[in-house]
Each structure stands twice: as structure tokens, then as C-alpha cells.
N, C-alpha and C. Protein backbone atom coordinates (compact mmCIF):
# COMPACT_ATOMS: atom_id res chain seq x y z
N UNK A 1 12.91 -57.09 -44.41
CA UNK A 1 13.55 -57.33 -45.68
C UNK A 1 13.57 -56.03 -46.45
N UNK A 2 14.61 -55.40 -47.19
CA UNK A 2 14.74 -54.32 -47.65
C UNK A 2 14.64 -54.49 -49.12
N UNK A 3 14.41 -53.20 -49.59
CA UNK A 3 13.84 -53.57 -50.99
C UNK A 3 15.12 -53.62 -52.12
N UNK A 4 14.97 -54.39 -53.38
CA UNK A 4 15.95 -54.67 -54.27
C UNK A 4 16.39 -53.64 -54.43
N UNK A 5 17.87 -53.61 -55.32
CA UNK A 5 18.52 -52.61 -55.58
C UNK A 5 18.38 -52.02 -56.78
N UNK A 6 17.90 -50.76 -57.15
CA UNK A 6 18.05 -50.98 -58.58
C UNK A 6 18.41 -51.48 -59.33
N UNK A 7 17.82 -52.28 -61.29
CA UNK A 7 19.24 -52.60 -61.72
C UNK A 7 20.45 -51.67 -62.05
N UNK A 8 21.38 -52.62 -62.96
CA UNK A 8 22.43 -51.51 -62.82
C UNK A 8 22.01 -50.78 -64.38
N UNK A 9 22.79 -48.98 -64.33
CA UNK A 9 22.36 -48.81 -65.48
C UNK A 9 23.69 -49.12 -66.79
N UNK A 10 23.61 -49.23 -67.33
CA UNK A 10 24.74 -49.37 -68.51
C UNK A 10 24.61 -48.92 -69.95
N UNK A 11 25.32 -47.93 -70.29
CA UNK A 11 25.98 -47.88 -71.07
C UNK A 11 26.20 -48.87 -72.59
N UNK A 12 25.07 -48.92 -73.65
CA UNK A 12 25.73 -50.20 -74.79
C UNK A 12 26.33 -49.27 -75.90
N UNK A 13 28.21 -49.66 -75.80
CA UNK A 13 28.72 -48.90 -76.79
C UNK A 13 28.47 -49.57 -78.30
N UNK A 14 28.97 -48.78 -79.40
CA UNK A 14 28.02 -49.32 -80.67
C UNK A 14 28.17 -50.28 -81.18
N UNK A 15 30.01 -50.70 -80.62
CA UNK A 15 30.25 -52.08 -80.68
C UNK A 15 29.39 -52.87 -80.57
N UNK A 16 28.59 -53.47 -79.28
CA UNK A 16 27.44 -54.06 -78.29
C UNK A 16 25.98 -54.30 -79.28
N UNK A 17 25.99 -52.83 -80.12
CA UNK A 17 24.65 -53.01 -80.49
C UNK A 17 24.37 -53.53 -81.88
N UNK A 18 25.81 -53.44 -82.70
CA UNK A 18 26.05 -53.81 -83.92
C UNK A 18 25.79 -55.41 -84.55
N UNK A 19 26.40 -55.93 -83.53
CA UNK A 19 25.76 -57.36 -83.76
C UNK A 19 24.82 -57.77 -83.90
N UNK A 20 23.99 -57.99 -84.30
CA UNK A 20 22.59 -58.07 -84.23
C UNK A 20 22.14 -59.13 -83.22
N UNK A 21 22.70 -60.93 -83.05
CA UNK A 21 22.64 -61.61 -82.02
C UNK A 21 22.86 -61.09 -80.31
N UNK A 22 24.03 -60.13 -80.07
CA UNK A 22 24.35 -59.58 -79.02
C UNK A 22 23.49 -58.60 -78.75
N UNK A 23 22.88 -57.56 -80.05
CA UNK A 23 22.10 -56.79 -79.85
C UNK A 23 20.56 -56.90 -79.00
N UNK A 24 20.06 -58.15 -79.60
CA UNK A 24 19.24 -58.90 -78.80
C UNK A 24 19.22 -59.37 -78.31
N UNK A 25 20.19 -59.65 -77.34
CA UNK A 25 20.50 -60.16 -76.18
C UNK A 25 20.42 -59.65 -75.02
N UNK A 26 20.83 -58.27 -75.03
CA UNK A 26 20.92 -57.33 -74.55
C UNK A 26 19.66 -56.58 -74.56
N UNK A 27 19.13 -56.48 -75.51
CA UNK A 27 17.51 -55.78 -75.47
C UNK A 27 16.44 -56.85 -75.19
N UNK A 28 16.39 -58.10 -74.76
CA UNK A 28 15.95 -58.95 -74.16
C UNK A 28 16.33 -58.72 -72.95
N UNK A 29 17.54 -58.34 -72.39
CA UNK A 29 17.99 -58.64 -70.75
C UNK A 29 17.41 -57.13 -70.11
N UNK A 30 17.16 -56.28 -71.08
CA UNK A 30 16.92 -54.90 -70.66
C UNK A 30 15.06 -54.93 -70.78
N UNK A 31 14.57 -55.42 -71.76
CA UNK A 31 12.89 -55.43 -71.49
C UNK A 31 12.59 -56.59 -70.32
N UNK A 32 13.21 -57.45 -70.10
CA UNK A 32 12.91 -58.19 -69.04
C UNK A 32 13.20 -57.58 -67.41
N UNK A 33 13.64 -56.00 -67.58
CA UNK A 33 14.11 -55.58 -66.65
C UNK A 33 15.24 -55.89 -65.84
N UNK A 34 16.27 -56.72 -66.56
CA UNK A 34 17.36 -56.76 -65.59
C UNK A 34 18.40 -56.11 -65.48
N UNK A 35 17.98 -54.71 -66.29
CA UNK A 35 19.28 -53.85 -66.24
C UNK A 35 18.57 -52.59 -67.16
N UNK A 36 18.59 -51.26 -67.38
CA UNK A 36 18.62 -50.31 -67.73
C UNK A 36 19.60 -49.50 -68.57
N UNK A 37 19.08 -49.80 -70.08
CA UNK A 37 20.07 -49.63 -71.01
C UNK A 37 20.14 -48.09 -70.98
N UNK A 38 21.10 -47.74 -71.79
CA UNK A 38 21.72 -46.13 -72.08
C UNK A 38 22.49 -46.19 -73.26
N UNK A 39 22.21 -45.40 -73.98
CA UNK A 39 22.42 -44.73 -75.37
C UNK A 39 22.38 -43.21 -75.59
N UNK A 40 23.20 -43.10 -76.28
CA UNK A 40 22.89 -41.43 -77.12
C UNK A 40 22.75 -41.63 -78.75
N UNK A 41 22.20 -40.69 -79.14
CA UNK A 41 21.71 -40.59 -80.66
C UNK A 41 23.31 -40.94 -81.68
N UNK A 42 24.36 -40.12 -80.74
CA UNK A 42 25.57 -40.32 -81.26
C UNK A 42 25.88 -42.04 -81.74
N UNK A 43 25.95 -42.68 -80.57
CA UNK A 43 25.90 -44.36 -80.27
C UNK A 43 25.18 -44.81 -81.74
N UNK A 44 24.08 -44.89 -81.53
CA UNK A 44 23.46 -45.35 -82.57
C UNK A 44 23.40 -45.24 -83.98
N UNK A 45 23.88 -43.52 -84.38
CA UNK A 45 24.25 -43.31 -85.58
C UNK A 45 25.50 -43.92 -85.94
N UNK A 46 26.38 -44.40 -84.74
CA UNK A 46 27.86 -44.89 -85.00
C UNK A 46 27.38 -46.98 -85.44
N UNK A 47 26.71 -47.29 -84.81
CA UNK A 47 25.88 -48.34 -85.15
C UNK A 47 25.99 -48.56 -86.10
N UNK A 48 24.71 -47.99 -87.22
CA UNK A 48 23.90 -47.60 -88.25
C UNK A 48 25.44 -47.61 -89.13
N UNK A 49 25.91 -46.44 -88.87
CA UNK A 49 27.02 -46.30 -90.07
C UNK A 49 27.69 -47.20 -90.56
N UNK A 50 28.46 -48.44 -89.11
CA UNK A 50 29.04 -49.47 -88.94
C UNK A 50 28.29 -50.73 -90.15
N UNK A 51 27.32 -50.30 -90.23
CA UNK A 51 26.12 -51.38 -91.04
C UNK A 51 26.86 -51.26 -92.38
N UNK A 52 27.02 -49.98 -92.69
CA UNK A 52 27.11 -49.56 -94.45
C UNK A 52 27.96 -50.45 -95.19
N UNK A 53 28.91 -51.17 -94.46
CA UNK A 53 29.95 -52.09 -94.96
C UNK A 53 29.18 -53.32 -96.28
N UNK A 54 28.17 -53.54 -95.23
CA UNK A 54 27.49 -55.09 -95.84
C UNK A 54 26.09 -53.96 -96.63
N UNK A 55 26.19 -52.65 -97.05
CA UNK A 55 25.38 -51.99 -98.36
C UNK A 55 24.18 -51.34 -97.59
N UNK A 56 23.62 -50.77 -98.87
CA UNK A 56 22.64 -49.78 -98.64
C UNK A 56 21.75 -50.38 -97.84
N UNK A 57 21.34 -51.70 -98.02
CA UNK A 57 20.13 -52.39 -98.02
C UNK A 57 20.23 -52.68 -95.54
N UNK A 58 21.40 -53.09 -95.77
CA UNK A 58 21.74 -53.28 -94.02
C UNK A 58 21.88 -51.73 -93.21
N UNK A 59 21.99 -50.43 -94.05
CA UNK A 59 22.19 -49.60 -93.10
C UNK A 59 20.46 -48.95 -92.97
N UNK A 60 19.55 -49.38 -93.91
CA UNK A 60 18.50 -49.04 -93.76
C UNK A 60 17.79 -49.79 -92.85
N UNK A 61 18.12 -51.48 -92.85
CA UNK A 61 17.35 -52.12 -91.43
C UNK A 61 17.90 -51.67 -90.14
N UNK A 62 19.53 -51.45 -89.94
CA UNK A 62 19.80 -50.88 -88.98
C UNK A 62 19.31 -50.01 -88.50
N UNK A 63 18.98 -48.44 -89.54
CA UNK A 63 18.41 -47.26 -88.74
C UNK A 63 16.75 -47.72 -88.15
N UNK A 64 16.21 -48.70 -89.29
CA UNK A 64 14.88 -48.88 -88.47
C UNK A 64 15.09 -49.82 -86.98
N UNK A 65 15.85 -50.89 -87.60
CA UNK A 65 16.03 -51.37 -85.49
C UNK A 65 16.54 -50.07 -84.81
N UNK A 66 17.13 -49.28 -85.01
CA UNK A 66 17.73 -48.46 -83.82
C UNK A 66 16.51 -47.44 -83.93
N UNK A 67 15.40 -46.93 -84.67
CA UNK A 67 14.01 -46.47 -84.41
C UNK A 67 13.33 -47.55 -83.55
N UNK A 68 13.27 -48.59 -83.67
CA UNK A 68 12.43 -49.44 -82.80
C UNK A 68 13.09 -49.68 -81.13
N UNK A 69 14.50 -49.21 -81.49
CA UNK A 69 15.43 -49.63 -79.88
C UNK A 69 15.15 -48.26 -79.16
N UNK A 70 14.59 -46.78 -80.17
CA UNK A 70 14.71 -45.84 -79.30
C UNK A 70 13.14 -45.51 -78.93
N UNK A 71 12.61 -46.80 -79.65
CA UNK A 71 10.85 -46.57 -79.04
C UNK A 71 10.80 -47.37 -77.91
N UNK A 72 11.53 -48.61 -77.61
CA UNK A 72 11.42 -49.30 -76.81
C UNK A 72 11.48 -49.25 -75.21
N UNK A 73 12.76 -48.06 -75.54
CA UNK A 73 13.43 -47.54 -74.44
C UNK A 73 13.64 -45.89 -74.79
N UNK A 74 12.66 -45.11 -74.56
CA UNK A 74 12.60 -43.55 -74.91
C UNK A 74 13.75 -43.05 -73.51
N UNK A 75 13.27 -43.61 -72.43
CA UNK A 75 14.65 -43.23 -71.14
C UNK A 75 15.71 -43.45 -71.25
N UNK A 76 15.98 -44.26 -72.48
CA UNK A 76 17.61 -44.97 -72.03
C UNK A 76 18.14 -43.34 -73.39
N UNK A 77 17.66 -42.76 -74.01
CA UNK A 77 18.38 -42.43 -75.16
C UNK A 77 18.95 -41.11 -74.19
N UNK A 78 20.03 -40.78 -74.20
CA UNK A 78 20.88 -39.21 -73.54
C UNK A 78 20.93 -37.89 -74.66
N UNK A 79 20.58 -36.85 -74.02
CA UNK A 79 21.14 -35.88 -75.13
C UNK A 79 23.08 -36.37 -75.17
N UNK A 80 23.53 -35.52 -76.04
CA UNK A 80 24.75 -35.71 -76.20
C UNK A 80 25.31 -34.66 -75.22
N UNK A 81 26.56 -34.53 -74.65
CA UNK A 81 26.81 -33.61 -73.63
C UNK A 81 28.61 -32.76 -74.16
N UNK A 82 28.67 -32.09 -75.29
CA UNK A 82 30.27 -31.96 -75.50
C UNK A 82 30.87 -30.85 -74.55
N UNK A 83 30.00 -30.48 -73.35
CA UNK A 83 30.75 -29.88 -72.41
C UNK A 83 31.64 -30.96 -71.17
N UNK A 84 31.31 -32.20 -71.53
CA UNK A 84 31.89 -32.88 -70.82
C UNK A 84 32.68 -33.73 -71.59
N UNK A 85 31.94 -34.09 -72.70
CA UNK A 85 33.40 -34.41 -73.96
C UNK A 85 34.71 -33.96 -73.65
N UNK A 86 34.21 -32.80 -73.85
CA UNK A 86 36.04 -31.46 -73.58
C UNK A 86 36.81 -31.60 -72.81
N UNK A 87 36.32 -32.13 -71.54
CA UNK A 87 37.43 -32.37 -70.44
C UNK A 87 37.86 -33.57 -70.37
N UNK A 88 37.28 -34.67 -70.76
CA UNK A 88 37.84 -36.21 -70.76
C UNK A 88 39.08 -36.51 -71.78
N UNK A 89 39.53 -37.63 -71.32
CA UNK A 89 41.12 -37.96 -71.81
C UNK A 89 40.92 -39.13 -71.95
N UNK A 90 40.82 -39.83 -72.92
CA UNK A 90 41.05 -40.90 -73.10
C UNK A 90 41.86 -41.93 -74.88
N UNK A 91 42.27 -42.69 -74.31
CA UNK A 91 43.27 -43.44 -75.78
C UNK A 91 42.48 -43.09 -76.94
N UNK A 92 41.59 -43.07 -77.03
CA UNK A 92 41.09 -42.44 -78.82
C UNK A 92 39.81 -41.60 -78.39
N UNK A 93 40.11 -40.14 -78.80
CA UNK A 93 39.12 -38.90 -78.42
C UNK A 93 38.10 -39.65 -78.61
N UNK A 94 37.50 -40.46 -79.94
CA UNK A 94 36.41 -40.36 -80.70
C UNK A 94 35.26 -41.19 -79.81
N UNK A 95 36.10 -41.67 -78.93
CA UNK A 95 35.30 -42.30 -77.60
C UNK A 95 34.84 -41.84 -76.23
N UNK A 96 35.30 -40.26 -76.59
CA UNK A 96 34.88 -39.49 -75.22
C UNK A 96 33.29 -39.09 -75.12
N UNK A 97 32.90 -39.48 -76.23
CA UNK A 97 30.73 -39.15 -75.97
C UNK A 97 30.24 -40.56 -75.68
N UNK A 98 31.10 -41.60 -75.34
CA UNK A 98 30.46 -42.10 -74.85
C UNK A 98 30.97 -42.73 -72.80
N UNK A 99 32.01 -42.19 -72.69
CA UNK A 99 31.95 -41.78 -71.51
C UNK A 99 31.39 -40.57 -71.22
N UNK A 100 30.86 -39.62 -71.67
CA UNK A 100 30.24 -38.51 -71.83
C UNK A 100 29.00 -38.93 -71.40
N UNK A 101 28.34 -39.89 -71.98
CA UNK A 101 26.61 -40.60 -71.93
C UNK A 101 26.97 -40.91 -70.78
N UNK A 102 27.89 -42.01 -70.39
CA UNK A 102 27.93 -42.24 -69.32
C UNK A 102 27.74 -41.94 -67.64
N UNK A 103 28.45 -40.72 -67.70
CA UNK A 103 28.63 -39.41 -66.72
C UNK A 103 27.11 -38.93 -66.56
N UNK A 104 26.63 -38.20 -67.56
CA UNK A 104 25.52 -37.43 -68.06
C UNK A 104 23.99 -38.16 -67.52
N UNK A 105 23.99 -39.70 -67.76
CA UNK A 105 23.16 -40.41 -67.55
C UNK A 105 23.54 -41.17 -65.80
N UNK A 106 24.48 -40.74 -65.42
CA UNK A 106 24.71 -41.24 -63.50
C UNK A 106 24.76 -43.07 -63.82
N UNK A 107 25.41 -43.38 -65.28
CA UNK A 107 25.09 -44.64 -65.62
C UNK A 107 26.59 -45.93 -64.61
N UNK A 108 26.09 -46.70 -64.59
CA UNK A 108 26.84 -47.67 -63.34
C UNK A 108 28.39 -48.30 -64.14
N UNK A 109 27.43 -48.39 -65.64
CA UNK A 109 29.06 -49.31 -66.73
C UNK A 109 29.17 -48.70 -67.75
N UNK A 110 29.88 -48.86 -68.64
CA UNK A 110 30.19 -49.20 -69.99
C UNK A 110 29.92 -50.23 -70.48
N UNK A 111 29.30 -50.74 -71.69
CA UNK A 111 29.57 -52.18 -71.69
C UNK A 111 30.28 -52.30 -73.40
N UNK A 112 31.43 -53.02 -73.11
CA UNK A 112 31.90 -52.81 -75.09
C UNK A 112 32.98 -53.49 -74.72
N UNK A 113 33.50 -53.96 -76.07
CA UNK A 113 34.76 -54.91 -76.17
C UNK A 113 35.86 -54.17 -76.32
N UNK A 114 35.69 -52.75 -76.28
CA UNK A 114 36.89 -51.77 -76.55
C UNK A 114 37.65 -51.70 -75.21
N UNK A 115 38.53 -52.83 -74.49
CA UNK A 115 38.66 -52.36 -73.20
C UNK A 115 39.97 -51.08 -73.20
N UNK A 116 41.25 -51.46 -74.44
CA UNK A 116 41.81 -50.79 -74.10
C UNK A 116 41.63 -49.13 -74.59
N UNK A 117 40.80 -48.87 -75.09
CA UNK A 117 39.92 -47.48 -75.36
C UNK A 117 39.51 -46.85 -73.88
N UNK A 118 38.80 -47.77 -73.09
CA UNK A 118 38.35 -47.10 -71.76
C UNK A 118 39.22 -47.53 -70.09
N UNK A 119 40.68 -47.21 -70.38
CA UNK A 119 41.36 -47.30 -69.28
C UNK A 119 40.49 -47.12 -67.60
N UNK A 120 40.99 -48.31 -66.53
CA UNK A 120 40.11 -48.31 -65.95
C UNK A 120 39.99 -47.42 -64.74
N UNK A 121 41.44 -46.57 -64.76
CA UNK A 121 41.11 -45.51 -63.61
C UNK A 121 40.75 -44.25 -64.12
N UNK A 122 40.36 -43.74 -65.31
CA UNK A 122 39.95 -42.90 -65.89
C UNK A 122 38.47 -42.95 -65.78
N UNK A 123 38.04 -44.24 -65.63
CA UNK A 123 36.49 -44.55 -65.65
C UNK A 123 36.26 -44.50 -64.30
N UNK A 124 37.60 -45.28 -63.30
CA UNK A 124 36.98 -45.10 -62.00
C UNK A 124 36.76 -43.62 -61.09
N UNK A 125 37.59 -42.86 -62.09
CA UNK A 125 37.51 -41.11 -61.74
C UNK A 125 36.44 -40.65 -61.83
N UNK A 126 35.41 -41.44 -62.39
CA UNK A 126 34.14 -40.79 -62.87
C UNK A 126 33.18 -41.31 -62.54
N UNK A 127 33.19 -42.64 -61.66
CA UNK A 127 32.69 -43.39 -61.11
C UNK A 127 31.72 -44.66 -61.91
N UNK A 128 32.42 -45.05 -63.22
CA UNK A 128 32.01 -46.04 -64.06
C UNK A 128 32.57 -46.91 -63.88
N UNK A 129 32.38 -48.20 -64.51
CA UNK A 129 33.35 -49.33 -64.76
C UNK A 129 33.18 -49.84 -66.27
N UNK A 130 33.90 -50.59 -66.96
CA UNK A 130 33.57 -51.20 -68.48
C UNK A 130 33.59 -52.47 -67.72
N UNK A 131 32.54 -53.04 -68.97
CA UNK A 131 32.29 -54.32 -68.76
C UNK A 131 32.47 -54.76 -69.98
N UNK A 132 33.04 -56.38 -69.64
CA UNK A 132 32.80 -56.69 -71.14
C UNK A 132 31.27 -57.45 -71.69
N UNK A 133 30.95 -57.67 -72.88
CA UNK A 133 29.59 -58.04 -72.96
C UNK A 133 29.02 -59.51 -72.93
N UNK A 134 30.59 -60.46 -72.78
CA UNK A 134 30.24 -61.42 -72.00
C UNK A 134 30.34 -62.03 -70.75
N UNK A 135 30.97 -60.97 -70.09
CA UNK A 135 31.05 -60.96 -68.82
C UNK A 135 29.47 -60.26 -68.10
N UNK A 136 29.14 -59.07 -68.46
CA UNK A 136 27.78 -58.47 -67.76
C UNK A 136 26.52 -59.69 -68.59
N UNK A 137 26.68 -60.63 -69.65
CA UNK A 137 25.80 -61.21 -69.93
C UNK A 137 25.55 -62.66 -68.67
N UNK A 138 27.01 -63.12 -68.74
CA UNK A 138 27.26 -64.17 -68.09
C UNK A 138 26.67 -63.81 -66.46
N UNK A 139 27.02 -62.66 -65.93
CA UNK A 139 26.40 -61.95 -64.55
C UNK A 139 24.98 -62.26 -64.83
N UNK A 140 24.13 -61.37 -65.25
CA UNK A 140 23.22 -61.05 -65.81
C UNK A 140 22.26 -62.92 -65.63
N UNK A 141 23.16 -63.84 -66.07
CA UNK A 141 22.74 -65.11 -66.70
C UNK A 141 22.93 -65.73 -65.11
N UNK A 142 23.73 -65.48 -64.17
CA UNK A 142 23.71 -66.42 -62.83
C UNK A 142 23.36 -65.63 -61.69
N UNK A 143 22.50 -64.60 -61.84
CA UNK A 143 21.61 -63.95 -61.21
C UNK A 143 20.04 -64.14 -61.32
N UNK A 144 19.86 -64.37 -62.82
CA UNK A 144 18.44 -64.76 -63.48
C UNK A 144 18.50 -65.56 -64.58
N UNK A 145 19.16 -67.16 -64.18
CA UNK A 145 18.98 -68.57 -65.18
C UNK A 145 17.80 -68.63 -66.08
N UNK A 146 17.09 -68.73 -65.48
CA UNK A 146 15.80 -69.10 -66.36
C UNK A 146 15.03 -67.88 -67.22
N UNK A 147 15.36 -66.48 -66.87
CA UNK A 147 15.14 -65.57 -67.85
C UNK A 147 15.80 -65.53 -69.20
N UNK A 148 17.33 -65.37 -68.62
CA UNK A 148 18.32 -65.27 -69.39
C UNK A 148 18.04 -66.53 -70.24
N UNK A 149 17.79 -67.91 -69.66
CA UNK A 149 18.11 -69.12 -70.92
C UNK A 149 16.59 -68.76 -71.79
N UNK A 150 15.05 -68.46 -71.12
CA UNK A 150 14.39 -67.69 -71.70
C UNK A 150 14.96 -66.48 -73.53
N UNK A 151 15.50 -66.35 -73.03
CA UNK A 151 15.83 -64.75 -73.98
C UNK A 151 16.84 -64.96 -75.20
N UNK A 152 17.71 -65.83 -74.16
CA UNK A 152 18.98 -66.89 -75.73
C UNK A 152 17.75 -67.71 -76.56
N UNK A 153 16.79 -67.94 -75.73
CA UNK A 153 16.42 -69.17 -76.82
C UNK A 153 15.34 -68.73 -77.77
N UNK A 154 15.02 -67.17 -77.25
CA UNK A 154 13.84 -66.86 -78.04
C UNK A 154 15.10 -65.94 -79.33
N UNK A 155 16.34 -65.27 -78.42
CA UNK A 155 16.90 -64.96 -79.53
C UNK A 155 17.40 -66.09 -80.82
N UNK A 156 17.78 -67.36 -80.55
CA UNK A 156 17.87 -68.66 -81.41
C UNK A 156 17.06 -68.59 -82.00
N UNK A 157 15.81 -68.52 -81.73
CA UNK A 157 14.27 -69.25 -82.31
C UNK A 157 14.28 -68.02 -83.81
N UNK A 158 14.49 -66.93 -83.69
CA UNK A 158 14.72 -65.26 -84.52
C UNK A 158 15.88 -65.72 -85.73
N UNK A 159 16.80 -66.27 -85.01
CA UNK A 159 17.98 -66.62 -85.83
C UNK A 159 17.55 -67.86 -86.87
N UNK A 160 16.97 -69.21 -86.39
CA UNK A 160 17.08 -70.18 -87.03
C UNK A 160 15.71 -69.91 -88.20
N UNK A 161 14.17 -68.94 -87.79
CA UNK A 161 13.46 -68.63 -88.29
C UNK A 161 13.96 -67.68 -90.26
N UNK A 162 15.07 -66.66 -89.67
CA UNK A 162 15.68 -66.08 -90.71
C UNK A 162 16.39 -66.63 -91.68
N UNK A 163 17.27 -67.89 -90.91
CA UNK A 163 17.70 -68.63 -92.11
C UNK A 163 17.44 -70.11 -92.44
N UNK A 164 16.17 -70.12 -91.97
CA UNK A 164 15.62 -70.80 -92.56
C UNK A 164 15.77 -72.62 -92.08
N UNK A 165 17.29 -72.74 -91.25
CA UNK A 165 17.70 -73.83 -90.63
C UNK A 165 17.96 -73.79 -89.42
N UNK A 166 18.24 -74.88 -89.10
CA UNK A 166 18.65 -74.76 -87.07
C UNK A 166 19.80 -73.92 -86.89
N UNK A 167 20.12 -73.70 -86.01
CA UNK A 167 21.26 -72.91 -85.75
C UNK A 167 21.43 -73.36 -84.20
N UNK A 168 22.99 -73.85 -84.14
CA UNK A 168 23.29 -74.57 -82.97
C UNK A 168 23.44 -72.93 -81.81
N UNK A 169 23.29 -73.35 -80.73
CA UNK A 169 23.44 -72.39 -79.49
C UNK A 169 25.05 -72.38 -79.21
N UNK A 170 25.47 -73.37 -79.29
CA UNK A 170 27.31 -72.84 -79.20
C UNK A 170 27.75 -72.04 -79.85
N UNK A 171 27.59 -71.94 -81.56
CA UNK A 171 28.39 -71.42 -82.97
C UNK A 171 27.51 -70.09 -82.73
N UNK A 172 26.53 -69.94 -82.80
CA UNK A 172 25.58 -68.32 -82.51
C UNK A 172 26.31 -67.67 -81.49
N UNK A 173 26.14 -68.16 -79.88
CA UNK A 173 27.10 -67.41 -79.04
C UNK A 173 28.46 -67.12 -79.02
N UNK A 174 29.11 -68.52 -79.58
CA UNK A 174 30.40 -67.87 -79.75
C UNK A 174 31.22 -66.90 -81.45
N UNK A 175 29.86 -66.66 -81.84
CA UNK A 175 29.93 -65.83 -83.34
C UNK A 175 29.94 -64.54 -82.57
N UNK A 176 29.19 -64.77 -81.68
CA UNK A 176 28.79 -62.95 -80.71
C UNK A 176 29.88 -62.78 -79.75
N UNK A 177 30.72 -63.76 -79.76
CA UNK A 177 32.15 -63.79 -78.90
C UNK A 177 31.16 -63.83 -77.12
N UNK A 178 30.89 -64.62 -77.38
CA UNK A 178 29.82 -64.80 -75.68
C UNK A 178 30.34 -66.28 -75.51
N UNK A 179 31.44 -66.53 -74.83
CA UNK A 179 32.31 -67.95 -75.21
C UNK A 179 31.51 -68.33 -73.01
N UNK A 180 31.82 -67.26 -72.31
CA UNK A 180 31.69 -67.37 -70.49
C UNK A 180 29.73 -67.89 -70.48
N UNK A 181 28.91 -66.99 -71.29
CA UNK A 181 27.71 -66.95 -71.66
C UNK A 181 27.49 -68.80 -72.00
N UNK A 182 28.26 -69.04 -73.20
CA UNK A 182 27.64 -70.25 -73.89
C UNK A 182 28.06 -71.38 -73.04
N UNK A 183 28.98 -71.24 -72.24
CA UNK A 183 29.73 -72.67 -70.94
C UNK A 183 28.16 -72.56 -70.02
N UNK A 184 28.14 -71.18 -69.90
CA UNK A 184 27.01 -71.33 -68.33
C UNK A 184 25.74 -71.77 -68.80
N UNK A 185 25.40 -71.49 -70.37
CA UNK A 185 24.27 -72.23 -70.79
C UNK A 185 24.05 -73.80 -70.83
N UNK A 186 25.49 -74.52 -70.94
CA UNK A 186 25.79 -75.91 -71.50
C UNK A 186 26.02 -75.98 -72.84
N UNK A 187 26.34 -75.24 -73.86
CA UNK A 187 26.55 -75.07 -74.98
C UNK A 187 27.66 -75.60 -75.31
């Protein structure tokens, strides 16, 4: 019998991490070891900024979760690389550092809802793929059932604790647009 395969590594663009439900979803599927997250400092400041909308008060918990996401996982964070920025082509520049992380880190995906940002033979030139984040969740979920329903429910338990009431498992996942995710749960 030969030994497992690594997991895969991926790529969470800031889209991915912004959510806060998806965010922990994802950093649940990655401390449970079923996959090996990747970030750059860039990523996360794009995060963080994304916060400022909903005020001062959300871009300050943001920068501390993304201090606690880069203690969690000190391997997953990439320097930034703009010698490889420079040569990539893609539908909106402002997305070339993070195929950049990608490259830089020998990482397996992308994972973000931006599909038409990361055209897919441009990625396959480089030997990536994008995923979307309810598609690598839903994978993720019929590879390892009982982790994954594990990790939704401890992320629920976080959610219904904060506000104070229940919070159904359908309306949470499909708020995080995880519609493939919430069928395979029974939601």
C-alpha cells in the first residue's frame, strides 16, 4: 500500500477569506489537515481593507483574525514575488500577485469566486487550476464526511453563539454562496 498523497495546496483569494462563515470553513478544513492553505501579506491586506466598508470597528477585527490566520499557519503566508507579477497577463492586472503566490508557492489551485479574472489556460500554463469555493468545499466534504460535517457544525455553533439565536445550516451556507456544500450536508 503506498503512502497518501499530499493534500492539495491552495491558494485562498481575499474574496474566500472575507466572509467570515467561508473563512472558517476553510481554516477548519486546513487545521484539520485536509488541504494546505496559501496566502501572501498582499491577500490579506486586500481582505482587511475589503472590511472598511462595514467601519473602523470591522477592519480592526479583521486585521486581528488575519494576525491569528498568519499564526496559525506561519507556512502558508508567501513573500510577494513582482518579478513574476511582470510577466503574467491576465483580465484585471490587480490579480496578477495572486497568481504570483500561486506559482511562487508550487501551489495546486486558486480558490475564489473570481472565475472570469483567472482564465483557465493561463492558469493551466502555469500549472494551477481555480476552484470555486463551493466546489473544493463540496470535494473536500465527500472525501472526509464526518470531518467536514464536524467543522460546519462547530462553524454554526460560532455563528448562533454571536447572535445570540439559532441559525439554520441552509440560510448560513447558502449566505456563503456554498449552495453544492449545503445539498451534500442535507440542508
Amino acid at each position: 500500500m503506498g503512502a497518501a498523497a499530499p493534500p492539495i495546496r491552495a491558494v485562498l483569494d481575499a474574496c474566500v477569506l472575507y466572509p467570515t462563515v467561508l473563512r472558517e470553513l476553510f481554516q477548519g478544513a486546513a487545521e484539520a489537515g485536509l488541504f494546505q492553505p496559501v496566502f501572501s501579506e498582499r491577500i490579506l491586506r486586500e481582505w482587511v481593507l475589503a472590511t472598511a466598508k462595514l467601519g473602523p470597528a470591522a477592519s480592526a477585527l479583521a486585521a486581528g483574525e488575519a494576525a491569528v490566520l498568519r499564526a496559525a499557519f506561519p507556512r502558508a503566508v508567501v513573500r510577494e514575488h513582482p518579478e513574476i507579477e511582470a510577466r503574467l497577463l491576465l483580465p484585471d492586472p490587480d490579480d496578477r500577485h495572486v497568481l504570483a503566490t500561486a506559482i511562487a508557492s508550487g501551489a495546486d489551485a486558486i480558490v475564489t469566486f473570481n472565475a472570469q479574472d483567472f482564465p483557465g489556460h493561463v492558469l493551466a500554463a502555469e500549472g494551477v487550476v481555480r476552484r470555486d469555493p463551493d466546489g473544493f468545499l463540496w470535494e473536500l466534504h465527500s472525501r472526509h464526511p464526518e470531518v467536514m460535517a464536524r467543522i460546519v457544525d462547530c462553524v454554526r455553533a460560532k455563528a448562533e453563539a454571536i447572535s445570540g439565536q439559532p441559525v439554520g445550516l441552509k440560510p448560513l451556507l447558502k449566505r456563503a454562496r456554498l449552495f453544492r456544500l449545503a445539498k451534500a450536508l442535507g440542508a
